[in-house]
PDB file of N, CA and C in Angstrom:
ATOM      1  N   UNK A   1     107.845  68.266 144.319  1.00  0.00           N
ATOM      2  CA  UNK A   1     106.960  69.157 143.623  1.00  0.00           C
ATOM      3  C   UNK A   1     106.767  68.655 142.190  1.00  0.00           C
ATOM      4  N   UNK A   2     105.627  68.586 141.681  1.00  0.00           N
ATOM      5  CA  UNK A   2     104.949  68.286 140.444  1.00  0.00           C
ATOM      6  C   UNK A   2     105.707  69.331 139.165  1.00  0.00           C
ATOM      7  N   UNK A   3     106.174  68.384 138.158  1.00  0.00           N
ATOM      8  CA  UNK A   3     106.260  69.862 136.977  1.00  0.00           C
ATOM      9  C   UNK A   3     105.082  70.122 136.543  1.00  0.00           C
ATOM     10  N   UNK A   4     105.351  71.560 135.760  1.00  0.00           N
ATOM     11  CA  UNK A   4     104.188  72.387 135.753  1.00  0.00           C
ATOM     12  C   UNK A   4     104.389  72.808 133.938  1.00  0.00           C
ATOM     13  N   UNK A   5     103.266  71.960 133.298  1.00  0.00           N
ATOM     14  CA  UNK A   5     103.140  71.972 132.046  1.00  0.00           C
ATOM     15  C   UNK A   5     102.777  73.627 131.670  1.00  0.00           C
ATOM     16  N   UNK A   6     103.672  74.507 130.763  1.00  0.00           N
ATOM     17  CA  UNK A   6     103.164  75.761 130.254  1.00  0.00           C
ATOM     18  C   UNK A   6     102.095  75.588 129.611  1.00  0.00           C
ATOM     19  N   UNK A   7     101.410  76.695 129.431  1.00  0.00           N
ATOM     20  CA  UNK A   7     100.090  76.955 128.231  1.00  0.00           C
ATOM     21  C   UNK A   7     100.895  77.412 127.100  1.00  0.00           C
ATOM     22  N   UNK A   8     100.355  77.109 125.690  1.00  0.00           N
ATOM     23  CA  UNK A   8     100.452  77.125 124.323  1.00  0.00           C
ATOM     24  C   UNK A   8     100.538  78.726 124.088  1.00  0.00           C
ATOM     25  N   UNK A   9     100.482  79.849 124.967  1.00  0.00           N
ATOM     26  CA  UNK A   9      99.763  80.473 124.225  1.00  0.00           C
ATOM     27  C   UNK A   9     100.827  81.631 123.864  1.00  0.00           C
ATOM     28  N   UNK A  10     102.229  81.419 125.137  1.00  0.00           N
ATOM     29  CA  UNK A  10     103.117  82.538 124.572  1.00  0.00           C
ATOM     30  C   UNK A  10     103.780  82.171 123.392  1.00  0.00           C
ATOM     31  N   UNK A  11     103.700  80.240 122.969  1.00  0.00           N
ATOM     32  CA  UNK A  11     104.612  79.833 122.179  1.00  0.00           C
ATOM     33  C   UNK A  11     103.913  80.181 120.461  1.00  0.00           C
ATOM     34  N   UNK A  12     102.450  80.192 120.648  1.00  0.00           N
ATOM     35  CA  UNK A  12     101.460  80.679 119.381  1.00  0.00           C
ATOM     36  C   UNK A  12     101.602  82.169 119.236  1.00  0.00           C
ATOM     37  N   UNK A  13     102.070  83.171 120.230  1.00  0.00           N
ATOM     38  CA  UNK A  13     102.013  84.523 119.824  1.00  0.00           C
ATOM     39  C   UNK A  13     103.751  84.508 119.033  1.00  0.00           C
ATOM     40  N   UNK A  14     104.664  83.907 119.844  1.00  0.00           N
ATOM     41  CA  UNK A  14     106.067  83.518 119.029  1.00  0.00           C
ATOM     42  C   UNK A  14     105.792  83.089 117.983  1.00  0.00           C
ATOM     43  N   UNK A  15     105.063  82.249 117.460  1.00  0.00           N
ATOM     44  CA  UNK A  15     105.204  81.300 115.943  1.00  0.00           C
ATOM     45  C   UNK A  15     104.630  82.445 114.980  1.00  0.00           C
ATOM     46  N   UNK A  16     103.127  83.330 116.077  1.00  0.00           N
ATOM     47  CA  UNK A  16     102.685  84.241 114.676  1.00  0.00           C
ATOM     48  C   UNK A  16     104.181  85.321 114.638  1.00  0.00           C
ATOM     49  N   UNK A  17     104.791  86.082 115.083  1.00  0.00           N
ATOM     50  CA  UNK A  17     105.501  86.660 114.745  1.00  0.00           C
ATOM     51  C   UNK A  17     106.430  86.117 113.966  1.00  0.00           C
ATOM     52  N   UNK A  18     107.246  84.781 114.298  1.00  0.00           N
ATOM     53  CA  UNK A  18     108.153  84.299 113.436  1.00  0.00           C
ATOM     54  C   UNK A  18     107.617  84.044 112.083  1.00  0.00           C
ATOM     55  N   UNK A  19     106.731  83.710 111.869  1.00  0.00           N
ATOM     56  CA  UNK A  19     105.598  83.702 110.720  1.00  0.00           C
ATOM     57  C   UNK A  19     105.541  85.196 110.162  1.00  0.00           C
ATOM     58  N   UNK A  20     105.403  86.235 110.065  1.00  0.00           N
ATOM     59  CA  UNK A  20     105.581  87.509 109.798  1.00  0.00           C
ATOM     60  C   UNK A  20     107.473  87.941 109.207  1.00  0.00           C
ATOM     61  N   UNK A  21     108.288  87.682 110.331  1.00  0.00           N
ATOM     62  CA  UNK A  21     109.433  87.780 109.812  1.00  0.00           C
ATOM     63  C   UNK A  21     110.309  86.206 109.066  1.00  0.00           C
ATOM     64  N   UNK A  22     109.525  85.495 108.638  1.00  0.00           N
ATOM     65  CA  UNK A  22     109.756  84.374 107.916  1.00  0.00           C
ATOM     66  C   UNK A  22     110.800  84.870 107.049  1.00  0.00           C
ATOM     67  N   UNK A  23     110.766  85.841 106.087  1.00  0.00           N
ATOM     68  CA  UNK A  23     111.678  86.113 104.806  1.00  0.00           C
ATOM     69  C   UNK A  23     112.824  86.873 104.803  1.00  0.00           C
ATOM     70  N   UNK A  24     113.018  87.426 106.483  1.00  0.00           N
ATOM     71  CA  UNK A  24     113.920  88.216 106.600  1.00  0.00           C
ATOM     72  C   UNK A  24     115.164  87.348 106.661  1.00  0.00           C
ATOM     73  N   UNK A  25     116.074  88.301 107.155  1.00  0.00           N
ATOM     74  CA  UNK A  25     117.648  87.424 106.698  1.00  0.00           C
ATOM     75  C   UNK A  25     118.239  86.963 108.408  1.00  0.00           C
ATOM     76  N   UNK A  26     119.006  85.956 108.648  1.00  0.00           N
ATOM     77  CA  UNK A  26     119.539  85.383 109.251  1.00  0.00           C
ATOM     78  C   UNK A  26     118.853  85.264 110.855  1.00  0.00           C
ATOM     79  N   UNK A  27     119.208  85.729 111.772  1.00  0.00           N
ATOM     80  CA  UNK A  27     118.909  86.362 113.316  1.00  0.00           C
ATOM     81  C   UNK A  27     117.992  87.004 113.198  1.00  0.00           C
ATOM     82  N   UNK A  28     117.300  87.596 111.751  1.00  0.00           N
ATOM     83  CA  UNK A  28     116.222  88.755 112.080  1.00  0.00           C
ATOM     84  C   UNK A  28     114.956  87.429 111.848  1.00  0.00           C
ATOM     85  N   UNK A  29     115.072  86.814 111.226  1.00  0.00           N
ATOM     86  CA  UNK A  29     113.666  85.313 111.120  1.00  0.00           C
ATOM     87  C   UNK A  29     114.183  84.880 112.658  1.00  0.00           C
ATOM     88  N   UNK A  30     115.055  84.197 113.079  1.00  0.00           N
ATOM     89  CA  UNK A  30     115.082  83.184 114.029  1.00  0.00           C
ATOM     90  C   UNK A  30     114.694  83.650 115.214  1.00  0.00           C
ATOM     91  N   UNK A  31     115.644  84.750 115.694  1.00  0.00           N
ATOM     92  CA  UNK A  31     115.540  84.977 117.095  1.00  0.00           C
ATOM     93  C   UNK A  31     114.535  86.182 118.069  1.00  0.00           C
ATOM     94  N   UNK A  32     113.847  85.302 119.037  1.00  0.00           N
ATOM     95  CA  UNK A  32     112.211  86.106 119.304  1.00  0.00           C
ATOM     96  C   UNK A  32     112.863  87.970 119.245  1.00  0.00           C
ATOM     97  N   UNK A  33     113.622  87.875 120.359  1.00  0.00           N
ATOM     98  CA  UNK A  33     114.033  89.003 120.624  1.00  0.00           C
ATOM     99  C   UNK A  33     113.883  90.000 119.473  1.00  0.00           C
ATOM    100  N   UNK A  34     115.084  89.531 118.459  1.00  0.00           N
ATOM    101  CA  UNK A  34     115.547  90.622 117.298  1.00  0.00           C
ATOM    102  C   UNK A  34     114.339  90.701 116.616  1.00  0.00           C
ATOM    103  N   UNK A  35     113.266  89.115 116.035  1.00  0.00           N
ATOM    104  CA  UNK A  35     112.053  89.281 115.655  1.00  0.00           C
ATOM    105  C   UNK A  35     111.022  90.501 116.015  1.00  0.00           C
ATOM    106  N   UNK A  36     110.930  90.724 116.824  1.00  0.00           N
ATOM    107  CA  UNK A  36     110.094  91.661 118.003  1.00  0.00           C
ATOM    108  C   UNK A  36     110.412  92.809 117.409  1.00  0.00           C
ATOM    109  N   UNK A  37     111.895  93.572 117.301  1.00  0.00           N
ATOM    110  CA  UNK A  37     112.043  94.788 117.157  1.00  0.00           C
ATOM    111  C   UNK A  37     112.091  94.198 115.291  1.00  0.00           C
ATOM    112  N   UNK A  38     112.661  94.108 114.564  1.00  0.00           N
ATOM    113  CA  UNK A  38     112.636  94.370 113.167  1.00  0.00           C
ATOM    114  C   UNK A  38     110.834  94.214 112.556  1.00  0.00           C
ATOM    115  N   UNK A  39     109.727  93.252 113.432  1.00  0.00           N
ATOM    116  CA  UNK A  39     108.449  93.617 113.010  1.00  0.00           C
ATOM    117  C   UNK A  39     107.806  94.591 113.184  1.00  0.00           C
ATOM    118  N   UNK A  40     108.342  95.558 114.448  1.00  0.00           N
ATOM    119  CA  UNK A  40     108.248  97.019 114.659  1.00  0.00           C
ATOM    120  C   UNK A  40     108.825  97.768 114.000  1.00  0.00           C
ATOM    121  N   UNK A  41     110.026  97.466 113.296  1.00  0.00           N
ATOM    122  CA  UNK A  41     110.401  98.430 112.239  1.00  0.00           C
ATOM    123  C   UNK A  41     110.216  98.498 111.291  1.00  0.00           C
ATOM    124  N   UNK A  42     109.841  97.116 110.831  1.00  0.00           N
ATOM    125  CA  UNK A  42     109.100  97.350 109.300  1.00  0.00           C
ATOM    126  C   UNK A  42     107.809  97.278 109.217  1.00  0.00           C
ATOM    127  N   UNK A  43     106.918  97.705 110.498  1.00  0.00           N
ATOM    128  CA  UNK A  43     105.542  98.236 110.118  1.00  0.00           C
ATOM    129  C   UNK A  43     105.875  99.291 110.576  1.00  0.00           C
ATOM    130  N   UNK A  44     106.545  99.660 111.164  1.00  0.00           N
ATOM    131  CA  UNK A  44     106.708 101.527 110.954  1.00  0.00           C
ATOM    132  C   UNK A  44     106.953 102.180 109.899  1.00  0.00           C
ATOM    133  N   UNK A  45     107.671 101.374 109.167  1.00  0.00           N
ATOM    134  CA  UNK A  45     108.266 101.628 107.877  1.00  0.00           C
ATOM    135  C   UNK A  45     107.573 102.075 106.509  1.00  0.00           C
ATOM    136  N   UNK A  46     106.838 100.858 106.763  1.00  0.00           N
ATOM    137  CA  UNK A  46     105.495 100.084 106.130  1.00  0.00           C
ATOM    138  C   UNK A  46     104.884 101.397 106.178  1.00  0.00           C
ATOM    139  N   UNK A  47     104.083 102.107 107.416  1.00  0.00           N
ATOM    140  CA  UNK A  47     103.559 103.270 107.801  1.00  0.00           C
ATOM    141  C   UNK A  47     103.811 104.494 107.086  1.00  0.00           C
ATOM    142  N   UNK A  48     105.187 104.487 107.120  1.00  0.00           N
ATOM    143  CA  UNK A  48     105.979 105.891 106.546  1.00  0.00           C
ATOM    144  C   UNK A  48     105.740 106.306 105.227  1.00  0.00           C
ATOM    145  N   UNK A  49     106.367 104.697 104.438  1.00  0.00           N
ATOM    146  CA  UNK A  49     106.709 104.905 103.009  1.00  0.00           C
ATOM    147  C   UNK A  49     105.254 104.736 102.110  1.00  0.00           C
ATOM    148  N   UNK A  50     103.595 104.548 103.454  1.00  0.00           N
ATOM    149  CA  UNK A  50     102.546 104.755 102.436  1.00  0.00           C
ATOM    150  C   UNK A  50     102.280 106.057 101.718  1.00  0.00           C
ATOM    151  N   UNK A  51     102.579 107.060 102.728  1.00  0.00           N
ATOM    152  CA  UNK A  51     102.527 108.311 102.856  1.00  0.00           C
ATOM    153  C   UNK A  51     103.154 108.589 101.809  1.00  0.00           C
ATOM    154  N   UNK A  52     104.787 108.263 101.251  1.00  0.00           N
ATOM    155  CA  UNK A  52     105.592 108.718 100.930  1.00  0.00           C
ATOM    156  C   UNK A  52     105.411 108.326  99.649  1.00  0.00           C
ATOM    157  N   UNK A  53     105.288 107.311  99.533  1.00  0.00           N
ATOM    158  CA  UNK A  53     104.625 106.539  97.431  1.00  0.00           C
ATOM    159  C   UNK A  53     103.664 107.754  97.341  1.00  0.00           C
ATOM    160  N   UNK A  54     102.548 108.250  98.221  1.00  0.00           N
ATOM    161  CA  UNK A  54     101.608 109.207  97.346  1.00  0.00           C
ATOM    162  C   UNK A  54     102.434 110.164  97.084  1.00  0.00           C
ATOM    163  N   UNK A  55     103.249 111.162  97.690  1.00  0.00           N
ATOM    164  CA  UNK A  55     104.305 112.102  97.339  1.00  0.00           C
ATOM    165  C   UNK A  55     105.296 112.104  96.071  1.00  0.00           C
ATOM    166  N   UNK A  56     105.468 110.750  96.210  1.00  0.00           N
ATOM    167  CA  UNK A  56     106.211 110.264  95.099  1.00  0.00           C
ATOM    168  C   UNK A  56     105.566 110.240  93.928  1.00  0.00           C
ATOM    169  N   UNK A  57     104.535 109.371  93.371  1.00  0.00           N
ATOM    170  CA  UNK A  57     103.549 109.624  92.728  1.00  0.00           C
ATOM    171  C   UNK A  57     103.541 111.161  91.887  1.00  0.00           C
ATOM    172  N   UNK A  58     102.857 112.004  92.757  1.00  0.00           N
ATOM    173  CA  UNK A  58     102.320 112.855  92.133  1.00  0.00           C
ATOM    174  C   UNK A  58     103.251 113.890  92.194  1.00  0.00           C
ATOM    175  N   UNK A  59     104.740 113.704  92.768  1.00  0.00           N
ATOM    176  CA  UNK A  59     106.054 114.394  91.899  1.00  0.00           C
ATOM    177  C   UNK A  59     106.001 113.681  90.634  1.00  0.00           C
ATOM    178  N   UNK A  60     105.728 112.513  89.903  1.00  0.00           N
ATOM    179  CA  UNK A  60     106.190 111.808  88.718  1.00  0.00           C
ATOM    180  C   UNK A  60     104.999 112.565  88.052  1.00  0.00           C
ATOM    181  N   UNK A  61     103.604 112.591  88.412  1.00  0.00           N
ATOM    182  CA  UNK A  61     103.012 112.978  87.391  1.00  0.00           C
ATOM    183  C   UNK A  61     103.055 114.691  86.991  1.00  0.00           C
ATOM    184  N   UNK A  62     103.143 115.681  87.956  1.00  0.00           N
ATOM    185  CA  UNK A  62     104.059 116.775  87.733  1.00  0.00           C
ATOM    186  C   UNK A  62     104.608 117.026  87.196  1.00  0.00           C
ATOM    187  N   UNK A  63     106.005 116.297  86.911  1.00  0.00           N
ATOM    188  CA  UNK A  63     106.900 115.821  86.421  1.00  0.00           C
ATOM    189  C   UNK A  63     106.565 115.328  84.547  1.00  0.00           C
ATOM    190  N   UNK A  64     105.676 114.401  84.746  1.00  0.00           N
ATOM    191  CA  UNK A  64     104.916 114.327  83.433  1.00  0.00           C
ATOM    192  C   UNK A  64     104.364 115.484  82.810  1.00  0.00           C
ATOM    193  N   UNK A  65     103.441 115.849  83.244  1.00  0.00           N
ATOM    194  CA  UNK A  65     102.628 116.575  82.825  1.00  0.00           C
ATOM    195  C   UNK A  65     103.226 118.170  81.813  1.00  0.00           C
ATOM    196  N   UNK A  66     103.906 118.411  83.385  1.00  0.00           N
ATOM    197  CA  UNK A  66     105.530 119.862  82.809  1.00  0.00           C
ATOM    198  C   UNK A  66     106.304 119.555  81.382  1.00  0.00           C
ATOM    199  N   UNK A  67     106.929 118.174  81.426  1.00  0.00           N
ATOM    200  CA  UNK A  67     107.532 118.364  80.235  1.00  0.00           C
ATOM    201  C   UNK A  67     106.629 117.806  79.073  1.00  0.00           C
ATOM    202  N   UNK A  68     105.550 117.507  78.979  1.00  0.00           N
ATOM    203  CA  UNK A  68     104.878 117.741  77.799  1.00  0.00           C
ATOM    204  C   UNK A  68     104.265 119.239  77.360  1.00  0.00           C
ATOM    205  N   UNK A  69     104.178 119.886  78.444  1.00  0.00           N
ATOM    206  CA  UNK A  69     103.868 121.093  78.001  1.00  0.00           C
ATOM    207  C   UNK A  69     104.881 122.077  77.830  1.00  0.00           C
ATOM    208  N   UNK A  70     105.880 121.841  78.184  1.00  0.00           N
ATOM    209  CA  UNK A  70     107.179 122.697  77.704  1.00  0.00           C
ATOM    210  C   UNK A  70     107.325 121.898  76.454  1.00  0.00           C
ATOM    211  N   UNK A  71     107.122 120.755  76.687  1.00  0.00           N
ATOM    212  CA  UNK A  71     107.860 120.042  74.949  1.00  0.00           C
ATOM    213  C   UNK A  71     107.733 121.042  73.851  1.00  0.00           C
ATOM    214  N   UNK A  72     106.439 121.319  73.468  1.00  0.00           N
ATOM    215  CA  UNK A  72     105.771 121.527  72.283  1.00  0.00           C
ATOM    216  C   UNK A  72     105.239 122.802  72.932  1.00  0.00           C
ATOM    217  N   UNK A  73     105.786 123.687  73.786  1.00  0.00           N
ATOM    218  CA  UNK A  73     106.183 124.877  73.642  1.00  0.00           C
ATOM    219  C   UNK A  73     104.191 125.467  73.621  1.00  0.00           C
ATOM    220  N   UNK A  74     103.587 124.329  73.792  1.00  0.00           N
ATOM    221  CA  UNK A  74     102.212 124.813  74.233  1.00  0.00           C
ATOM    222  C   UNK A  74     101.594 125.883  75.500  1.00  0.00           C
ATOM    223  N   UNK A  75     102.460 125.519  76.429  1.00  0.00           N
ATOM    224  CA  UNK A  75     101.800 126.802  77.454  1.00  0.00           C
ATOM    225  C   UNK A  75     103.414 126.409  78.524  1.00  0.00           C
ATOM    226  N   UNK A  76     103.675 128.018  78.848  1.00  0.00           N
ATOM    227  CA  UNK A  76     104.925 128.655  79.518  1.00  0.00           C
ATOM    228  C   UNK A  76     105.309 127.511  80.326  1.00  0.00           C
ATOM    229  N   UNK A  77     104.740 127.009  81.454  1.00  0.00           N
ATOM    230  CA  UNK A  77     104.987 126.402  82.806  1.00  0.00           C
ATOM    231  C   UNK A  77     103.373 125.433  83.381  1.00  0.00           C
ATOM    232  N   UNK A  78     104.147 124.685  84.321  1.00  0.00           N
ATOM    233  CA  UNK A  78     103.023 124.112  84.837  1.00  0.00           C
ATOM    234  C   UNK A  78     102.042 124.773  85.474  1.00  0.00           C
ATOM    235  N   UNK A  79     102.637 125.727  86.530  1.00  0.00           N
ATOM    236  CA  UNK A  79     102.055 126.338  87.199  1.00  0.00           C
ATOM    237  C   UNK A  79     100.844 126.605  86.612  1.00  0.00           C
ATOM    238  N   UNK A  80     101.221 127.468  85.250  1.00  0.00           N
ATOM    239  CA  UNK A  80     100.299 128.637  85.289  1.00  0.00           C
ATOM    240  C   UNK A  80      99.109 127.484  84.479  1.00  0.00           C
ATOM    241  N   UNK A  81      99.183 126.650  83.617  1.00  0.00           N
ATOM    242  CA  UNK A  81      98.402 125.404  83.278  1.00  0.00           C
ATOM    243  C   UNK A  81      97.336 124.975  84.640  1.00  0.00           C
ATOM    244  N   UNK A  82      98.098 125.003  85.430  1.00  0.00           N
ATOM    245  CA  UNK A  82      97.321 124.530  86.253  1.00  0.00           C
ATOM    246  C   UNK A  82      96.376 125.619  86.807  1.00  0.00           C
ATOM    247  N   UNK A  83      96.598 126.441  87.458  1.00  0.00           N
ATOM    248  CA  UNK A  83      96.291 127.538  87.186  1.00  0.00           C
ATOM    249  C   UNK A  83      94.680 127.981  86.719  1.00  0.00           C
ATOM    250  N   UNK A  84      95.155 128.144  84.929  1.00  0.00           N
ATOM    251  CA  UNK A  84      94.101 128.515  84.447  1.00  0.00           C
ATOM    252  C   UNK A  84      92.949 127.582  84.449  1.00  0.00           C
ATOM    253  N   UNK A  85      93.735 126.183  84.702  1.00  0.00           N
ATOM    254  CA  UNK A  85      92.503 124.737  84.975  1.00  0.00           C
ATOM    255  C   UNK A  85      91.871 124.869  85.971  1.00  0.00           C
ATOM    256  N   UNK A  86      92.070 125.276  86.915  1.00  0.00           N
ATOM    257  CA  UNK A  86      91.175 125.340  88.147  1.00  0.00           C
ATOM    258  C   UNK A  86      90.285 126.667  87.882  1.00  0.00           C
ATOM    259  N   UNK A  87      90.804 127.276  87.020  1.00  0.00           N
ATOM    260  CA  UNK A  87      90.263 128.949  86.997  1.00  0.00           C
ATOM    261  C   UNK A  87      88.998 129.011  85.774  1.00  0.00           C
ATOM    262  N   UNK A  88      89.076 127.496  85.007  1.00  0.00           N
ATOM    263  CA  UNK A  88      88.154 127.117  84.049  1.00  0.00           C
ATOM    264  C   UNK A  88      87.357 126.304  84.765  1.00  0.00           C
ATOM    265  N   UNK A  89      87.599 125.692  86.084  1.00  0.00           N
ATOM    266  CA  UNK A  89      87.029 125.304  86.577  1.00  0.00           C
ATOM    267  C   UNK A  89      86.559 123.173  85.784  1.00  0.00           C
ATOM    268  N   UNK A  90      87.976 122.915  85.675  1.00  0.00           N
ATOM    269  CA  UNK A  90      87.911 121.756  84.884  1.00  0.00           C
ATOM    270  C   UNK A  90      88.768 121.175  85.744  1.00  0.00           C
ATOM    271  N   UNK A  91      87.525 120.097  86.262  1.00  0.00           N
ATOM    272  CA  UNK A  91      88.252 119.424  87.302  1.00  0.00           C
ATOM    273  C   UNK A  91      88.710 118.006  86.720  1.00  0.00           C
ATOM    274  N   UNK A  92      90.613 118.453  86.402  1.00  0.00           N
ATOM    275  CA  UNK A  92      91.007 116.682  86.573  1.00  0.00           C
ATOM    276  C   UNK A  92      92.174 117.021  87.172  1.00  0.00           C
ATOM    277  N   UNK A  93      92.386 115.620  87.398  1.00  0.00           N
ATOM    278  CA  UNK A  93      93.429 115.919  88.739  1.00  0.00           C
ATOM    279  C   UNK A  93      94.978 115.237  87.861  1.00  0.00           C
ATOM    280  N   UNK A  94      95.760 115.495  88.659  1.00  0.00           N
ATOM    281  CA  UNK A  94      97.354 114.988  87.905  1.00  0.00           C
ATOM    282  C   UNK A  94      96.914 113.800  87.659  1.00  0.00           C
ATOM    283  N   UNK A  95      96.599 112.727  87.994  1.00  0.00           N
ATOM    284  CA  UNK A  95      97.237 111.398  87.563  1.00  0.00           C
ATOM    285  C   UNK A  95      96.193 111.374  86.077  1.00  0.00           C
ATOM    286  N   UNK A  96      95.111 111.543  85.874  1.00  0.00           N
ATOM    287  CA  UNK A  96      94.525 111.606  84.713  1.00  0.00           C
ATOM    288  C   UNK A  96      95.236 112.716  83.708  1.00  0.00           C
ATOM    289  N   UNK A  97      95.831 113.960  84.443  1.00  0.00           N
ATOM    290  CA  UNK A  97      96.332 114.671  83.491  1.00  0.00           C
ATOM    291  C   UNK A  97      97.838 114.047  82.687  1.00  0.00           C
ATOM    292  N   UNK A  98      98.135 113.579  84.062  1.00  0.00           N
ATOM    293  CA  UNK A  98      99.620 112.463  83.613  1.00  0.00           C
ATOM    294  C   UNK A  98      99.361 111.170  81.964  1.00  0.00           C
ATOM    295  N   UNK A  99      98.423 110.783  82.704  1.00  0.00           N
ATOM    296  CA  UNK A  99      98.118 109.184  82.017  1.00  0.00           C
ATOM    297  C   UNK A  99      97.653 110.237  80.476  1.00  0.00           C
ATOM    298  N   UNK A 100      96.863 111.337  80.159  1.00  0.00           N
ATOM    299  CA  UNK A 100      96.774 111.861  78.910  1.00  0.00           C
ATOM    300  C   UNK A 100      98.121 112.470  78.064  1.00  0.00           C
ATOM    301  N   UNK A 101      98.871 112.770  79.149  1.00  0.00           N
ATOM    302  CA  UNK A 101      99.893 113.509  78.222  1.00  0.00           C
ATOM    303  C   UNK A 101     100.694 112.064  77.550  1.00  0.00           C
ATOM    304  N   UNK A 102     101.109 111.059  78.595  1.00  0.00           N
ATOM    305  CA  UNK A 102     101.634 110.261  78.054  1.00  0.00           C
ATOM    306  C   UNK A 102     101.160 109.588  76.614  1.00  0.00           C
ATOM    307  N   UNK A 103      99.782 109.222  76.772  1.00  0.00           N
ATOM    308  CA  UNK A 103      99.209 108.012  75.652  1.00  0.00           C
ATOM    309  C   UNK A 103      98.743 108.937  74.537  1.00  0.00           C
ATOM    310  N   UNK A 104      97.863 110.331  74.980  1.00  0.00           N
ATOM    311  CA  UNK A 104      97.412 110.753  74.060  1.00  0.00           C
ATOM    312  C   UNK A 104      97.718 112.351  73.912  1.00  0.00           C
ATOM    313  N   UNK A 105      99.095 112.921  73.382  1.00  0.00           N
ATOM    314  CA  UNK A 105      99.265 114.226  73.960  1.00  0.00           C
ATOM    315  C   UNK A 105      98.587 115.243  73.007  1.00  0.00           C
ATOM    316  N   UNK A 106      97.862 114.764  71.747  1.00  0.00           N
ATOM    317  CA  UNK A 106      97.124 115.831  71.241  1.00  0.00           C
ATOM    318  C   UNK A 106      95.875 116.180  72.225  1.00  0.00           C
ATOM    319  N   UNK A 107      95.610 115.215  72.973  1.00  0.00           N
ATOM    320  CA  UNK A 107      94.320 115.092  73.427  1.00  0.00           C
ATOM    321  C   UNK A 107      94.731 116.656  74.654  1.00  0.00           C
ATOM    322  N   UNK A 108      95.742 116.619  75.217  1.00  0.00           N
ATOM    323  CA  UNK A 108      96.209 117.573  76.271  1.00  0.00           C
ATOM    324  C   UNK A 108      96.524 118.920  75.399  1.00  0.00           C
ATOM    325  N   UNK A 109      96.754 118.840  74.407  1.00  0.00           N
ATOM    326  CA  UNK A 109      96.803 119.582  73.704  1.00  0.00           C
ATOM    327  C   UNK A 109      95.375 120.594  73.338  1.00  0.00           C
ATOM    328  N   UNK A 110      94.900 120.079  72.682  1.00  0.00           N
ATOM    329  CA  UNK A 110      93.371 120.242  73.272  1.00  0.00           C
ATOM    330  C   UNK A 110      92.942 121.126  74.220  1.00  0.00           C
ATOM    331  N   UNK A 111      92.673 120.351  75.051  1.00  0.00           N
ATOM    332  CA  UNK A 111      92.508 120.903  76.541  1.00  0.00           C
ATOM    333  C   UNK A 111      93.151 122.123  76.789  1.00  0.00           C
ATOM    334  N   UNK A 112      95.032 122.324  76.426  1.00  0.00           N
ATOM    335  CA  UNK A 112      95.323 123.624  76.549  1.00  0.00           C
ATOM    336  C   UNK A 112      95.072 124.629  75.974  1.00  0.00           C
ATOM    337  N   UNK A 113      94.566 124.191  74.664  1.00  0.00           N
ATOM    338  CA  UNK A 113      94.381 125.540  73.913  1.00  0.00           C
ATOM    339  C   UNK A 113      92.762 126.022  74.360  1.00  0.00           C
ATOM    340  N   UNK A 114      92.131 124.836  74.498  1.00  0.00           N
ATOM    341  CA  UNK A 114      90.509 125.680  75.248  1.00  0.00           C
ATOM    342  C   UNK A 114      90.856 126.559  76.455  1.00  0.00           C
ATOM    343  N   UNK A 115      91.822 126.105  77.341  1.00  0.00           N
ATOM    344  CA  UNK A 115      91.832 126.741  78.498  1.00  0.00           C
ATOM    345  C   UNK A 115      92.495 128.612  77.728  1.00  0.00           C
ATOM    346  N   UNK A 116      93.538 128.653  76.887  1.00  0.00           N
ATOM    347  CA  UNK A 116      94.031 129.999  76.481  1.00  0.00           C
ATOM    348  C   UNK A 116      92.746 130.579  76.253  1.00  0.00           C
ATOM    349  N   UNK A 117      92.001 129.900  75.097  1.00  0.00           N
ATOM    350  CA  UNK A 117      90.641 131.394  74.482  1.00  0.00           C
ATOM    351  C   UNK A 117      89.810 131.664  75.666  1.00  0.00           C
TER     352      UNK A 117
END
């Protein structure tokens, strides 16, 4: 019986994966097997933690935003800041409210005292 030359093509779907886990550590680059499951876990991962940076995020700017306005004793709580902003109908959203308190906090300053009168 004749040998029977394989096709290229399971050994090109192996190289792209090993190519993907190139940077990982030891057995997790080399071997197809373990390759297979750790590229499934770190695009699951991948998946999870996109979700989870926006959460994260906009706890930090929250986070921002609150203690500049407790700083300087300008208005009670976030809540109610926020609050009266939507109730003035002044639409900005945390990360612009974040990025002002930081660079320019008279400028938020401002803004709170229009929202009181």
């Amino acid at each position: 019986m004749t040998r029977i030359k394989r096709g290229y093509i399971a050994r090109r779907r192996r190289t792209k994966i090993r190519l993907f886990a190139s940077s990982f550590r030891g057995a997790h680059s080399r071997l197809t097997r373990t390759v297979t499951q750790q590229k499934i876990r770190a695009l699951a991962s991948a998946y999870r933690d996109r979700g989870r940076q926006k959460r994260n995020f906009r706890h930090l700017w929250i986070a921002r935003i609150n203690a500049v306005i407790r700083y300087n004793k300008v208005y009670y709580s976030y809540s109610r800041f926020i609050h009266n902003l939507s109730k003035r109908q002044l639409l900005l959203n945390r990360k612009i409210l974040a990025q002002i308190a930081i660079l320019n906090r008279n400028c938020l300053y401002i803004i709170s005292n229009e929202i009181i009168k």
